[in-house]
PDB file of N, CA and C in Angstrom:
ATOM      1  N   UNK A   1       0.822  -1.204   0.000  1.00  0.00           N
ATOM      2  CA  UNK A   1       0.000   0.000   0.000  1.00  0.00           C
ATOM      3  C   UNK A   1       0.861   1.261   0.000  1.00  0.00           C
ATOM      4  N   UNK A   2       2.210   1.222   0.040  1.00  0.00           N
ATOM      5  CA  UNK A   2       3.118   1.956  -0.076  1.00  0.00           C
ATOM      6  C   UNK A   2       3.096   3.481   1.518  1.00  0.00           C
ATOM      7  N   UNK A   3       2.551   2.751   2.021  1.00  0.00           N
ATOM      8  CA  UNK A   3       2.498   3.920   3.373  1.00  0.00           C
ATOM      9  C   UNK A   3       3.729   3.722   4.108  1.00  0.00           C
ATOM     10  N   UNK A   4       4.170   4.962   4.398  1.00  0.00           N
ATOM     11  CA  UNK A   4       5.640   5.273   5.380  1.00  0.00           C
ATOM     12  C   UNK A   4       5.341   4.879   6.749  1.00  0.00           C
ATOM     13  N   UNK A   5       5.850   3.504   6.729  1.00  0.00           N
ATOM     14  CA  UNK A   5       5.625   2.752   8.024  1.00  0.00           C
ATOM     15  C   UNK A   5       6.116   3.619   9.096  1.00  0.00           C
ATOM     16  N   UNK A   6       7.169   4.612   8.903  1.00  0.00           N
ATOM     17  CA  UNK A   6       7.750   5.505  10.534  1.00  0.00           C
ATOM     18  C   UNK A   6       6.678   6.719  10.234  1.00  0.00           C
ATOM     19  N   UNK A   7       5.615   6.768   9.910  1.00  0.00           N
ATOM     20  CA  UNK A   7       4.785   7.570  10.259  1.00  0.00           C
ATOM     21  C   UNK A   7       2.744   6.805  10.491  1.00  0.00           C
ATOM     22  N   UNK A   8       2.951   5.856  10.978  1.00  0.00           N
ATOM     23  CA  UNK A   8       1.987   4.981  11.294  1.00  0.00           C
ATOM     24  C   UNK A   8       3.071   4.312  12.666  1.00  0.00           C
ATOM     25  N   UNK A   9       1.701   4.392  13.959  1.00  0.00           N
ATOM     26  CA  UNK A   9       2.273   3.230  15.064  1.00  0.00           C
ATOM     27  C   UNK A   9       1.242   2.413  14.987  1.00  0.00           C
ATOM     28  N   UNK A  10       1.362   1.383  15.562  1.00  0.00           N
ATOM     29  CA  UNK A  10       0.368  -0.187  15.258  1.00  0.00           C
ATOM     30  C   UNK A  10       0.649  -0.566  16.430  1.00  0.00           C
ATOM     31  N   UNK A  11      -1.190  -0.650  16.676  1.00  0.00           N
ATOM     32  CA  UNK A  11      -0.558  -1.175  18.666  1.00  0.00           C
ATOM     33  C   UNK A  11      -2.002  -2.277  18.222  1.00  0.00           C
ATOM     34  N   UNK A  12      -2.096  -2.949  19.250  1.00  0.00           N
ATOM     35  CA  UNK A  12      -3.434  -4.253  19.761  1.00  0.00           C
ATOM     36  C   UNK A  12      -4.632  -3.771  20.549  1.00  0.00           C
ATOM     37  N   UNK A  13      -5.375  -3.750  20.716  1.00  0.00           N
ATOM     38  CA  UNK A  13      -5.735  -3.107  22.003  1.00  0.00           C
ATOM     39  C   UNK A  13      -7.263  -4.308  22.551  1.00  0.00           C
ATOM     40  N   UNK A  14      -7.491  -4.688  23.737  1.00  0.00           N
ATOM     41  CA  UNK A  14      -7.995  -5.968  23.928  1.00  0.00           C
ATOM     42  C   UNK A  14      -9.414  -5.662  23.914  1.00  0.00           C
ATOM     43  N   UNK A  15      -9.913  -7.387  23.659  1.00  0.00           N
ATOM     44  CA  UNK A  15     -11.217  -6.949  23.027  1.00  0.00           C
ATOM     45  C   UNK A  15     -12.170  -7.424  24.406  1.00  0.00           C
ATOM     46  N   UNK A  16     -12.884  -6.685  24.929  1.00  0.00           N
ATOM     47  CA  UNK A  16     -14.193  -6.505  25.946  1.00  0.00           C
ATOM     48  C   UNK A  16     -14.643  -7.724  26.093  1.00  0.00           C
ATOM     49  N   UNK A  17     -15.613  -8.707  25.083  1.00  0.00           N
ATOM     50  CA  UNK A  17     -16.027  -9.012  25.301  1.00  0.00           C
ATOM     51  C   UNK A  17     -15.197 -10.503  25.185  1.00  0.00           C
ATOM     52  N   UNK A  18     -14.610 -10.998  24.699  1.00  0.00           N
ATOM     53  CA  UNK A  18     -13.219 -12.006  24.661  1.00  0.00           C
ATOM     54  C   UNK A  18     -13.953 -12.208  26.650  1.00  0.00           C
ATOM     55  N   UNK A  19     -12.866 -11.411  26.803  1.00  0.00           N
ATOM     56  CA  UNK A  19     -12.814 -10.917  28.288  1.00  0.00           C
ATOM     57  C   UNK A  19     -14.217 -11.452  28.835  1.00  0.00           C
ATOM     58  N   UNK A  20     -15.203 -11.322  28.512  1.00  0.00           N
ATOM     59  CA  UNK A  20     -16.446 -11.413  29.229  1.00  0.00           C
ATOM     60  C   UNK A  20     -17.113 -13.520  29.138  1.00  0.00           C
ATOM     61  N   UNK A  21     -16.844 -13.439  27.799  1.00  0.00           N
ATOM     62  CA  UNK A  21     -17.106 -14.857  27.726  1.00  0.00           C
ATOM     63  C   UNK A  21     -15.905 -16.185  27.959  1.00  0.00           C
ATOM     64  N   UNK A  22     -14.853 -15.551  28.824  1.00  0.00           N
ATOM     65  CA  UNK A  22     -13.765 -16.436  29.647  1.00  0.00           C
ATOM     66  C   UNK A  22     -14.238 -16.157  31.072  1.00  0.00           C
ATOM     67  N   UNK A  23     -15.192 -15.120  31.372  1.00  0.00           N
ATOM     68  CA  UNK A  23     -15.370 -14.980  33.070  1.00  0.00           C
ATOM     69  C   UNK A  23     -16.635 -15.856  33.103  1.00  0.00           C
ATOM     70  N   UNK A  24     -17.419 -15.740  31.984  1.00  0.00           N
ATOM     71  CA  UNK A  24     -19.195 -15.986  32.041  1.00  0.00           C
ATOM     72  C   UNK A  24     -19.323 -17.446  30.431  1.00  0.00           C
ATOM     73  N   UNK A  25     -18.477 -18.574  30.930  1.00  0.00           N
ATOM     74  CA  UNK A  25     -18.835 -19.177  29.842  1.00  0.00           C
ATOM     75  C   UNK A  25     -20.258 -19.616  29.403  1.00  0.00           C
ATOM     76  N   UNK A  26     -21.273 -19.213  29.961  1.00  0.00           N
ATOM     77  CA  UNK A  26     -23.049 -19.338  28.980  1.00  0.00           C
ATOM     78  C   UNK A  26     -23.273 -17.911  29.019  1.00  0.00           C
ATOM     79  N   UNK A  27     -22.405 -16.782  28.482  1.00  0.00           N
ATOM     80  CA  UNK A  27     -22.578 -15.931  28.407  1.00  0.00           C
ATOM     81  C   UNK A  27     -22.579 -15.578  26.443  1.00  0.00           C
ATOM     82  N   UNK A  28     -23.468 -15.404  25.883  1.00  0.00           N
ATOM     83  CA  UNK A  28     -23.784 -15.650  24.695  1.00  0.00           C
ATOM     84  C   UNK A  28     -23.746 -13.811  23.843  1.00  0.00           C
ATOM     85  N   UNK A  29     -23.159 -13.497  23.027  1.00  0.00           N
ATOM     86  CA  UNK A  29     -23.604 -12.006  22.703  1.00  0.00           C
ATOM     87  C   UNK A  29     -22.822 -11.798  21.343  1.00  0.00           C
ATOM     88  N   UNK A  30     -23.052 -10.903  20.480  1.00  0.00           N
ATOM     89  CA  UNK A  30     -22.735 -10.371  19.141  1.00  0.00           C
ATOM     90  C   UNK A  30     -21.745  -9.100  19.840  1.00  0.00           C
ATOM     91  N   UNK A  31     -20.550  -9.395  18.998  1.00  0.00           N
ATOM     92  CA  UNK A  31     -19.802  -7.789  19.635  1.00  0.00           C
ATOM     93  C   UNK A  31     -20.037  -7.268  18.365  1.00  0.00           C
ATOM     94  N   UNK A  32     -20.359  -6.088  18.745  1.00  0.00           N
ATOM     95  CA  UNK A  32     -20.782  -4.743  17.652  1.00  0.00           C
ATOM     96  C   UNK A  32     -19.608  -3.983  17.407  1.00  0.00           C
ATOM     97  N   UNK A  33     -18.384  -4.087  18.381  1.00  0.00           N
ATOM     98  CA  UNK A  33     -17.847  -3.005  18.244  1.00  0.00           C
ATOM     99  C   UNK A  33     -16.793  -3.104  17.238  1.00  0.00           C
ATOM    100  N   UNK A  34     -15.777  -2.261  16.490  1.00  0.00           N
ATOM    101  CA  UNK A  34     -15.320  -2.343  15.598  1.00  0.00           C
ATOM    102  C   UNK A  34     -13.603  -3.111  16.022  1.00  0.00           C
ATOM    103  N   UNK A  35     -13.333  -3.586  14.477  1.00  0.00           N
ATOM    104  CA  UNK A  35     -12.380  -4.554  14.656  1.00  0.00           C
ATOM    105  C   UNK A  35     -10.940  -3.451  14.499  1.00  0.00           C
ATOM    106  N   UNK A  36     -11.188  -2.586  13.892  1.00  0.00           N
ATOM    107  CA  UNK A  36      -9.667  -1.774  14.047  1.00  0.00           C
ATOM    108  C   UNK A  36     -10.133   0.126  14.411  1.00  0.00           C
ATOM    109  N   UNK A  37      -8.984   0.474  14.414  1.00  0.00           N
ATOM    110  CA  UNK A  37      -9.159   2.408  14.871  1.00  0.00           C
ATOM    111  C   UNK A  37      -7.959   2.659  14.083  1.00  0.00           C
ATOM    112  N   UNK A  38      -8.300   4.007  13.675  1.00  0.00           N
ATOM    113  CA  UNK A  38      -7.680   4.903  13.373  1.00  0.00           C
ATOM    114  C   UNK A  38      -7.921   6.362  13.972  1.00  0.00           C
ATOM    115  N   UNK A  39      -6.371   6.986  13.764  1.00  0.00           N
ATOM    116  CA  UNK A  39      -6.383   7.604  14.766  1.00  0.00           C
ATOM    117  C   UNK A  39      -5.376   8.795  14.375  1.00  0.00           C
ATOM    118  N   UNK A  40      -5.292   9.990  14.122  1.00  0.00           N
ATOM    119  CA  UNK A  40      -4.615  10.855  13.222  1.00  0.00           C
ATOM    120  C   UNK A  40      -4.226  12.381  14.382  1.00  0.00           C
ATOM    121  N   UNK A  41      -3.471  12.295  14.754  1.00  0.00           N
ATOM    122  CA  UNK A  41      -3.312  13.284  16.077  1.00  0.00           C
ATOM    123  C   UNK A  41      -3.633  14.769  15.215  1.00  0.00           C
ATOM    124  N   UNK A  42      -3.456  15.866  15.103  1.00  0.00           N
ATOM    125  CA  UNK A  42      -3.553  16.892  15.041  1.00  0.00           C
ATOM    126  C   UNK A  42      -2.925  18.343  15.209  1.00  0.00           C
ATOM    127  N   UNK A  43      -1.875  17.956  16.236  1.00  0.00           N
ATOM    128  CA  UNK A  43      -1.038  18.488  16.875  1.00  0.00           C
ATOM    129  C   UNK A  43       0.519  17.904  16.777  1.00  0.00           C
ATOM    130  N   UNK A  44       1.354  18.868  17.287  1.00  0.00           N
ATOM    131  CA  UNK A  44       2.882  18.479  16.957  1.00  0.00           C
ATOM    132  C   UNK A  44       3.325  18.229  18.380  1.00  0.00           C
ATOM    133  N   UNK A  45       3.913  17.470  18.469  1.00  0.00           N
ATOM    134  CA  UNK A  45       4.942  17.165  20.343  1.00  0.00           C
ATOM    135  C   UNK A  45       6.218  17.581  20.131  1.00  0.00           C
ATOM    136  N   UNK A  46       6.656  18.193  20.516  1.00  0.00           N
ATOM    137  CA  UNK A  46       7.938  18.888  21.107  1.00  0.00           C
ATOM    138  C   UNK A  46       8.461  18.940  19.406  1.00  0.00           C
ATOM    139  N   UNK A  47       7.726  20.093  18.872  1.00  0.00           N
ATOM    140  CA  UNK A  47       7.974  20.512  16.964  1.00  0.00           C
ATOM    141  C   UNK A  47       7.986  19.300  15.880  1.00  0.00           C
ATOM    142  N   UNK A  48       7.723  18.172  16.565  1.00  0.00           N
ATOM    143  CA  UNK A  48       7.576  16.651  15.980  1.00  0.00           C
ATOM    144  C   UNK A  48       6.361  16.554  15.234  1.00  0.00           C
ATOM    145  N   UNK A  49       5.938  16.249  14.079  1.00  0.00           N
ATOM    146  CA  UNK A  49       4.705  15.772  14.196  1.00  0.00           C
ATOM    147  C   UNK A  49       4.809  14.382  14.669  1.00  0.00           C
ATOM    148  N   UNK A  50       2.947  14.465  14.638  1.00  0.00           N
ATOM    149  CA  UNK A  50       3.057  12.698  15.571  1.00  0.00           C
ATOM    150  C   UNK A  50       2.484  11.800  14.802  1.00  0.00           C
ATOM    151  N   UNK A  51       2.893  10.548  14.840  1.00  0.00           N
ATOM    152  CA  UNK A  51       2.477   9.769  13.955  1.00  0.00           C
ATOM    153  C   UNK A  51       1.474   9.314  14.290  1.00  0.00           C
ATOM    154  N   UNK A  52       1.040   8.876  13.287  1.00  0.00           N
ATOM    155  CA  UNK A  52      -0.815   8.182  13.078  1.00  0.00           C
ATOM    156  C   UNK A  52      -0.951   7.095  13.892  1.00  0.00           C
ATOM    157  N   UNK A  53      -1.952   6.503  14.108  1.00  0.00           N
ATOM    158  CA  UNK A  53      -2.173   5.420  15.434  1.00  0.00           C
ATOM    159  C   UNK A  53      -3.040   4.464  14.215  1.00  0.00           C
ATOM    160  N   UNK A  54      -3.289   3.283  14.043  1.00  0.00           N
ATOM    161  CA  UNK A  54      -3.911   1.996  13.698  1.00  0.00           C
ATOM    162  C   UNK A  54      -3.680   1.199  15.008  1.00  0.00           C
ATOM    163  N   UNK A  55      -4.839   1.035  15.128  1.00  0.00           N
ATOM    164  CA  UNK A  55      -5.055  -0.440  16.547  1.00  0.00           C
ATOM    165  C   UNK A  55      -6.149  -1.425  16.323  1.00  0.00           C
ATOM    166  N   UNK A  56      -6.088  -2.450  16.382  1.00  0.00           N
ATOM    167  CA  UNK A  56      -6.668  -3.358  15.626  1.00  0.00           C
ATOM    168  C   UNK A  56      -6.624  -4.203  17.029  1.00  0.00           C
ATOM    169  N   UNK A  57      -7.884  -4.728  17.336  1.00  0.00           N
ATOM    170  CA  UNK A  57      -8.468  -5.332  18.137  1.00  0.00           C
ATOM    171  C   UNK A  57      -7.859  -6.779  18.384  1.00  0.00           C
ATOM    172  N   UNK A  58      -7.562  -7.335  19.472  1.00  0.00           N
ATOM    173  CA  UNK A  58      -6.621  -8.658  20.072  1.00  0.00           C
ATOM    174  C   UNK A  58      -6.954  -9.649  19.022  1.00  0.00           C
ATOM    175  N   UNK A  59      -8.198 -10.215  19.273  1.00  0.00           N
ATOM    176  CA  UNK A  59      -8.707 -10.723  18.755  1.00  0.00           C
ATOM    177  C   UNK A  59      -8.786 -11.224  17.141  1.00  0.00           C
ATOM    178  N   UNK A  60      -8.781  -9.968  16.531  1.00  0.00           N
ATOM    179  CA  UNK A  60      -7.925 -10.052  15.358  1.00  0.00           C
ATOM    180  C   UNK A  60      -6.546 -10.969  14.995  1.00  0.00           C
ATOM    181  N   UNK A  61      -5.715 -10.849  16.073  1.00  0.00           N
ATOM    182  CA  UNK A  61      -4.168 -11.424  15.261  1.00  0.00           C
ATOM    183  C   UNK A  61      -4.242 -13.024  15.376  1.00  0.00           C
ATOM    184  N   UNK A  62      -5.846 -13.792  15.585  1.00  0.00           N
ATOM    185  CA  UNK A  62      -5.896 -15.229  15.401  1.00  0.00           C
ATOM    186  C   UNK A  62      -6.788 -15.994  14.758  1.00  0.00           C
ATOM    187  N   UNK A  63      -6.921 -14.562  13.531  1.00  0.00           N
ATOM    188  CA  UNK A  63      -7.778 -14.859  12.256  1.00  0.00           C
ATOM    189  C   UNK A  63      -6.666 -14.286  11.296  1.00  0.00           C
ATOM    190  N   UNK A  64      -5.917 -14.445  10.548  1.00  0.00           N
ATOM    191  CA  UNK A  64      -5.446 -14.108   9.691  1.00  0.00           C
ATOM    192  C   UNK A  64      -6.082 -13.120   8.623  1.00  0.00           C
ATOM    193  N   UNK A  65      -6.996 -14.068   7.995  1.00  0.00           N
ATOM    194  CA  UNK A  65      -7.871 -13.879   7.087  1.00  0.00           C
ATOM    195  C   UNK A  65      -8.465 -11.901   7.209  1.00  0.00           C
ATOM    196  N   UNK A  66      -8.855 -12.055   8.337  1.00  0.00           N
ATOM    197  CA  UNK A  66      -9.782 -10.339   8.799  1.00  0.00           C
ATOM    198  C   UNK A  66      -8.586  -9.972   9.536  1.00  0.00           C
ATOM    199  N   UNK A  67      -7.393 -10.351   9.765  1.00  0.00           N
ATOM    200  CA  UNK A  67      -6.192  -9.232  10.104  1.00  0.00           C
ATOM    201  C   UNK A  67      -6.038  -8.225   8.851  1.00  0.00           C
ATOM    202  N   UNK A  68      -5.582  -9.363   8.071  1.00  0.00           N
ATOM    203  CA  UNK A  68      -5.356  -8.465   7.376  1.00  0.00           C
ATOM    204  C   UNK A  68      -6.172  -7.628   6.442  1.00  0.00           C
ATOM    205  N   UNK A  69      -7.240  -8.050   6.324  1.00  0.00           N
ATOM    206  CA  UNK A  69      -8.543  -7.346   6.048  1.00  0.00           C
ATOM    207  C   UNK A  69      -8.920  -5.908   6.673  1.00  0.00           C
ATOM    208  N   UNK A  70      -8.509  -6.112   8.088  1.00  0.00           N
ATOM    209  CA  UNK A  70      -8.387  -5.107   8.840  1.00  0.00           C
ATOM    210  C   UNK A  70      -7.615  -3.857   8.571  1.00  0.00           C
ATOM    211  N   UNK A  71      -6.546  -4.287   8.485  1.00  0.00           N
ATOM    212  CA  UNK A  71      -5.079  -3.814   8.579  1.00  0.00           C
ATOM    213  C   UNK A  71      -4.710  -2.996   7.286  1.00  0.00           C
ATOM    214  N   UNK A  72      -5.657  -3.191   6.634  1.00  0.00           N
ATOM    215  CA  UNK A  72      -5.911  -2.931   5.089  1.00  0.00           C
ATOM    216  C   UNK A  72      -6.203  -1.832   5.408  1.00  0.00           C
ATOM    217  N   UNK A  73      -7.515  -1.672   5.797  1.00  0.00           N
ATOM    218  CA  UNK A  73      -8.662  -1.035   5.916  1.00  0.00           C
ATOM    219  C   UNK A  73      -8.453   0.378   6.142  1.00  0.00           C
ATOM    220  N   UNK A  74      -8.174  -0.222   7.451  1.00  0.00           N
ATOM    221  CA  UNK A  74      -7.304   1.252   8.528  1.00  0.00           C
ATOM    222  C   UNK A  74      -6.094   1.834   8.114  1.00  0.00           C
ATOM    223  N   UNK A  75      -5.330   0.966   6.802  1.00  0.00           N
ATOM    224  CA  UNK A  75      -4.049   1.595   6.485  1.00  0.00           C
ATOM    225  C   UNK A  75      -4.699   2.856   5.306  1.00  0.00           C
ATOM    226  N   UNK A  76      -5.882   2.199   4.088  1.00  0.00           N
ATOM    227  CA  UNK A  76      -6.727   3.210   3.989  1.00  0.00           C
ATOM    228  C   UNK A  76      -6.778   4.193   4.425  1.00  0.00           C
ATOM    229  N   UNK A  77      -7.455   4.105   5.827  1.00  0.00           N
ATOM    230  CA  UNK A  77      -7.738   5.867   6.383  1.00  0.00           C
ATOM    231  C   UNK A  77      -6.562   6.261   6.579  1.00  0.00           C
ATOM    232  N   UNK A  78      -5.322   6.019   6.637  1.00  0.00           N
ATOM    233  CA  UNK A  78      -4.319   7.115   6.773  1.00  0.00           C
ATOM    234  C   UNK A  78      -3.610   7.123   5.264  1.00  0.00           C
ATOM    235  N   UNK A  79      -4.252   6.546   4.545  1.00  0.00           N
ATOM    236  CA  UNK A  79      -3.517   7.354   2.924  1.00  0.00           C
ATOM    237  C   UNK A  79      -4.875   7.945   2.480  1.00  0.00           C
ATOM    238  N   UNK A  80      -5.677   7.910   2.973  1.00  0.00           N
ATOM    239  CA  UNK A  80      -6.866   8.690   2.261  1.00  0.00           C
ATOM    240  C   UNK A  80      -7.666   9.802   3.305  1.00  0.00           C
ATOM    241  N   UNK A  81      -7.656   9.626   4.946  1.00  0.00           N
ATOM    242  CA  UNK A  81      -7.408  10.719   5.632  1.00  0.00           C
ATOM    243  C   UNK A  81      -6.354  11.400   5.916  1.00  0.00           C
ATOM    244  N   UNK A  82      -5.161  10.895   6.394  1.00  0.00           N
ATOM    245  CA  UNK A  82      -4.151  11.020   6.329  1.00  0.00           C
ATOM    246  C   UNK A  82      -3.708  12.268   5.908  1.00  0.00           C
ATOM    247  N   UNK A  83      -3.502  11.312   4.457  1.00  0.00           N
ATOM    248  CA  UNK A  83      -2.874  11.975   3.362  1.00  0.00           C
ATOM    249  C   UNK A  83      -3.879  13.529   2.921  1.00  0.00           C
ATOM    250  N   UNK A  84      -4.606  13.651   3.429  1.00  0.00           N
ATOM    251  CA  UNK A  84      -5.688  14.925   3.192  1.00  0.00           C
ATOM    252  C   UNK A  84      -6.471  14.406   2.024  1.00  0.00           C
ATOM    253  N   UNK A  85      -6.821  13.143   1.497  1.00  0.00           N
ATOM    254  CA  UNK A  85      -7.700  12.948   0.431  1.00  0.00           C
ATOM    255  C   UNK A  85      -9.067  13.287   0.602  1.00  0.00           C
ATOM    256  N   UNK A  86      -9.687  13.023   1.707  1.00  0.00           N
ATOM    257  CA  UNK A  86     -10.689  12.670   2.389  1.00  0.00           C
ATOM    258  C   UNK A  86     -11.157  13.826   3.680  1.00  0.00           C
ATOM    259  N   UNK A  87     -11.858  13.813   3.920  1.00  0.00           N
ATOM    260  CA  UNK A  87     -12.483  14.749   5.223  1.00  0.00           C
ATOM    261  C   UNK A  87     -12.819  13.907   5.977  1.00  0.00           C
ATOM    262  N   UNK A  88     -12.297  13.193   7.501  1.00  0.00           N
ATOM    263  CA  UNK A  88     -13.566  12.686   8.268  1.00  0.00           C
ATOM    264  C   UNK A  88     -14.578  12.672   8.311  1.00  0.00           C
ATOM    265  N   UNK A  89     -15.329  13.404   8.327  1.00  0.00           N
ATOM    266  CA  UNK A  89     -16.853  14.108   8.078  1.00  0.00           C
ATOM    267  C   UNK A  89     -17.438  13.740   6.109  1.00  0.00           C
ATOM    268  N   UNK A  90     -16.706  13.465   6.037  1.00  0.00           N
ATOM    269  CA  UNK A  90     -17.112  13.128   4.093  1.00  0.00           C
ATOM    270  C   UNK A  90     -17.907  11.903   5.108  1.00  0.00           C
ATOM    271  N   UNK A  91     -19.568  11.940   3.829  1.00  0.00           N
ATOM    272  CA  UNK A  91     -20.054  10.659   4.050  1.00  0.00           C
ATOM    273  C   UNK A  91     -19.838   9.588   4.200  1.00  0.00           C
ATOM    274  N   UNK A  92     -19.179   9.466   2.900  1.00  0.00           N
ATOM    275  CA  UNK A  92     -19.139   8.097   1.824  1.00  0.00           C
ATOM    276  C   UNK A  92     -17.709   7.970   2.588  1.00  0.00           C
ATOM    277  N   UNK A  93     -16.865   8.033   3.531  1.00  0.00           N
ATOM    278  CA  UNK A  93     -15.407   7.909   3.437  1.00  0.00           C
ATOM    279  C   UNK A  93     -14.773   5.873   4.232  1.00  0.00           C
ATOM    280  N   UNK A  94     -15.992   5.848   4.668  1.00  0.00           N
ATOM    281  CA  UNK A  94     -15.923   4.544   4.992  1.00  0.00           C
ATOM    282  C   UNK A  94     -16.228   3.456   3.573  1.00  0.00           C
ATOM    283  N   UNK A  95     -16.982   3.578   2.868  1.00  0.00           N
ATOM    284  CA  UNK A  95     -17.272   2.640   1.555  1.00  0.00           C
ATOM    285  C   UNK A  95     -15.983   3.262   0.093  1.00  0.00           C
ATOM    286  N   UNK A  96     -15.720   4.516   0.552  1.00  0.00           N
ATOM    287  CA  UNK A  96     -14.203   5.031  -0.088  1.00  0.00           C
ATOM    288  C   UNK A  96     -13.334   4.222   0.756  1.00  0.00           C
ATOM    289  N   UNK A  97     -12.715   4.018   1.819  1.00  0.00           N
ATOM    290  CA  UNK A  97     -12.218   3.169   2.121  1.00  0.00           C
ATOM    291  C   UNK A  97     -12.014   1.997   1.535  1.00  0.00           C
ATOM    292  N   UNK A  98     -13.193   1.337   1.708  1.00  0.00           N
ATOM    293  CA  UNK A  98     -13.321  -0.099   1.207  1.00  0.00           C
ATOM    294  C   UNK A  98     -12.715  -0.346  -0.163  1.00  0.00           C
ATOM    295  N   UNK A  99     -13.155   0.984  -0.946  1.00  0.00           N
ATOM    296  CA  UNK A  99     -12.922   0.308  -1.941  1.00  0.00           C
ATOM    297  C   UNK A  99     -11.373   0.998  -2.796  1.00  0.00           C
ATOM    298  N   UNK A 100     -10.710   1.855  -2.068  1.00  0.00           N
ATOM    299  CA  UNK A 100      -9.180   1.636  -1.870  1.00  0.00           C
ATOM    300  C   UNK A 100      -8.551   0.545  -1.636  1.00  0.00           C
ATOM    301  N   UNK A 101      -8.619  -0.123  -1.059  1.00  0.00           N
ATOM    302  CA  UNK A 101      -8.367  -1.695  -0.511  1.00  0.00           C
ATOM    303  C   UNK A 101      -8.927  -2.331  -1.760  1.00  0.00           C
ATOM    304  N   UNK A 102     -10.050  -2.586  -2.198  1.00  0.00           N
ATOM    305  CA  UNK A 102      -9.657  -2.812  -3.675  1.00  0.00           C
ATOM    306  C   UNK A 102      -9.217  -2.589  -4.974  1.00  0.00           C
ATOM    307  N   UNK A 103      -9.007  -1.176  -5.150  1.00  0.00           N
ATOM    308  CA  UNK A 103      -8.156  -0.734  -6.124  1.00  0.00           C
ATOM    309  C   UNK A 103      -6.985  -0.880  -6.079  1.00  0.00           C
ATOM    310  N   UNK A 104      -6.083  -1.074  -4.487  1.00  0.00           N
ATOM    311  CA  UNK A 104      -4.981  -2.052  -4.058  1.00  0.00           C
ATOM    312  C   UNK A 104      -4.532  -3.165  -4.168  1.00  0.00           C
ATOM    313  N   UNK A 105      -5.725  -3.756  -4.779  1.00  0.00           N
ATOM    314  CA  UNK A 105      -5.246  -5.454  -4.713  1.00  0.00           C
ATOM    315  C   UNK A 105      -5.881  -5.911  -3.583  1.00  0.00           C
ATOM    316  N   UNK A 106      -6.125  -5.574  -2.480  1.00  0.00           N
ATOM    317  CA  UNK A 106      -6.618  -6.001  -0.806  1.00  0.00           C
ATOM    318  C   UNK A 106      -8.017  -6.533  -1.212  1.00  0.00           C
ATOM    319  N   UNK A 107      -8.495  -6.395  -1.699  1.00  0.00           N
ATOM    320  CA  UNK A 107      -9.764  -6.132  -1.421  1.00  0.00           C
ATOM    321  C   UNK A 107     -10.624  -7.730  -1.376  1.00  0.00           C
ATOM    322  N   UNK A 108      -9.920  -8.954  -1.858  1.00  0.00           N
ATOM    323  CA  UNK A 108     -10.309 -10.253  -2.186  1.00  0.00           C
ATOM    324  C   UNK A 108     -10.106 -10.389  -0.674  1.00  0.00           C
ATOM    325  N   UNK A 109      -9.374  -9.823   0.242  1.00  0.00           N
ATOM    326  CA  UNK A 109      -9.262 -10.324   1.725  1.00  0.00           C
ATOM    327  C   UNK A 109     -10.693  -9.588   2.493  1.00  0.00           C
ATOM    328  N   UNK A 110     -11.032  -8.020   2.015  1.00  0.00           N
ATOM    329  CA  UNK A 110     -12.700  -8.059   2.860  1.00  0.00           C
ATOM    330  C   UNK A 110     -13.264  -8.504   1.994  1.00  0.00           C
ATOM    331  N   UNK A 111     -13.126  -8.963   1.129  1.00  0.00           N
ATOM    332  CA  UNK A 111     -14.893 -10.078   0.647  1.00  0.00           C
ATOM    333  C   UNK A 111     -14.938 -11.091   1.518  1.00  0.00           C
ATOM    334  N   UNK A 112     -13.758 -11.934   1.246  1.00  0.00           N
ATOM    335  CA  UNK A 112     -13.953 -13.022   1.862  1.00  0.00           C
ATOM    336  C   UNK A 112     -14.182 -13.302   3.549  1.00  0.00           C
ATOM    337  N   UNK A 113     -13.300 -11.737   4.201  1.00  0.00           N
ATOM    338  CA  UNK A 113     -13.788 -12.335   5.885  1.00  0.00           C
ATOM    339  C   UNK A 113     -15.102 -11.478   6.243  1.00  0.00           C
ATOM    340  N   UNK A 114     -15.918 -10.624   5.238  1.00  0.00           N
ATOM    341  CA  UNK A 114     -17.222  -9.862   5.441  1.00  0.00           C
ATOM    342  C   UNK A 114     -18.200 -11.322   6.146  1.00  0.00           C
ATOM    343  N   UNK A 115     -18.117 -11.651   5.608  1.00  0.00           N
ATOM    344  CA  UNK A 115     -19.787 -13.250   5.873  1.00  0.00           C
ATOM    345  C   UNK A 115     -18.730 -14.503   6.416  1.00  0.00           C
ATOM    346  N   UNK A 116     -18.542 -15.086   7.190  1.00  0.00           N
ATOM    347  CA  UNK A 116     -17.819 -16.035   7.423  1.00  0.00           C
ATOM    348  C   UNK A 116     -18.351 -17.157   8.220  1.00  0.00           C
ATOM    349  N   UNK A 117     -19.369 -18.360   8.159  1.00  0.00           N
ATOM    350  CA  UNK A 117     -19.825 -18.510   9.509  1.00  0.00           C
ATOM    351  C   UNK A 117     -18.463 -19.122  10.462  1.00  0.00           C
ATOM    352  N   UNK A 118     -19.010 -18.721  11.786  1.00  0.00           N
ATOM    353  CA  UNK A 118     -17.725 -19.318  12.566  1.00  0.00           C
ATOM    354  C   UNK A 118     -18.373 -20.142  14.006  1.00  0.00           C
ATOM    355  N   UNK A 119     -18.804 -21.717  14.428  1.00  0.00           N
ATOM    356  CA  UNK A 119     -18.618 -22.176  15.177  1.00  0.00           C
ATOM    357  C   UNK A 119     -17.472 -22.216  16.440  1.00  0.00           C
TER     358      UNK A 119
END
């Protein structure tokens, strides 16, 4: 995707409900919440700018398949927010997303982990 990896940090960050159905095993629920963040500071630290944040949910790094689906995704918003292509506030900037990741080549990885059943 050609993004300047020393201006992107990539952290994990743990997923809630993981957590909930190891304390409460007949504890049954759909997590809604999203599988990665992006995150674009605004401000400079000590005349530095600061680099962009991608965090992609624990849970993620033991599916391959929607890692990198993920990882895609969110690398998206920082060449297309980022990069000033895009406005946060633009409607459409999430289905622009998506389909950066396929004009990339990525994009055969969210078809395939969009519908997945998983026992």
């Amino acid at each position: 995707m050609k993004v300047d990896c020393k201006s992107v940090e990539l952290e994990a960050f743990p997923d809630e409900t993981q957590e909930l159905q190891e304390m409460l095993p007949s504890w049954r629920g759909q997590s809604a919440g999203c599988a990665g963040l992006y995150f674009h500071p605004h401000t400079e630290h000590d005349g530095e700018k600061q680099a962009m944040l991608v965090a992609i949910r624990a849970t993620q790094l033991d599916d391959p398949l929607s890692l990198v689906a993920t990882i895609a995704h969110e690398l998206g918003h920082v060449i297309l927010l980022g990069g000033g292509l895009l406005h946060h506030k633009t409607p459409d900037h999430e289905p622009m997303t998506d389909l950066l990741t396929v004009f990339l080549g990525l994009g055969i990885f969210s078809a395939n982990s969009s519908e997945r059943f998983k026992q």
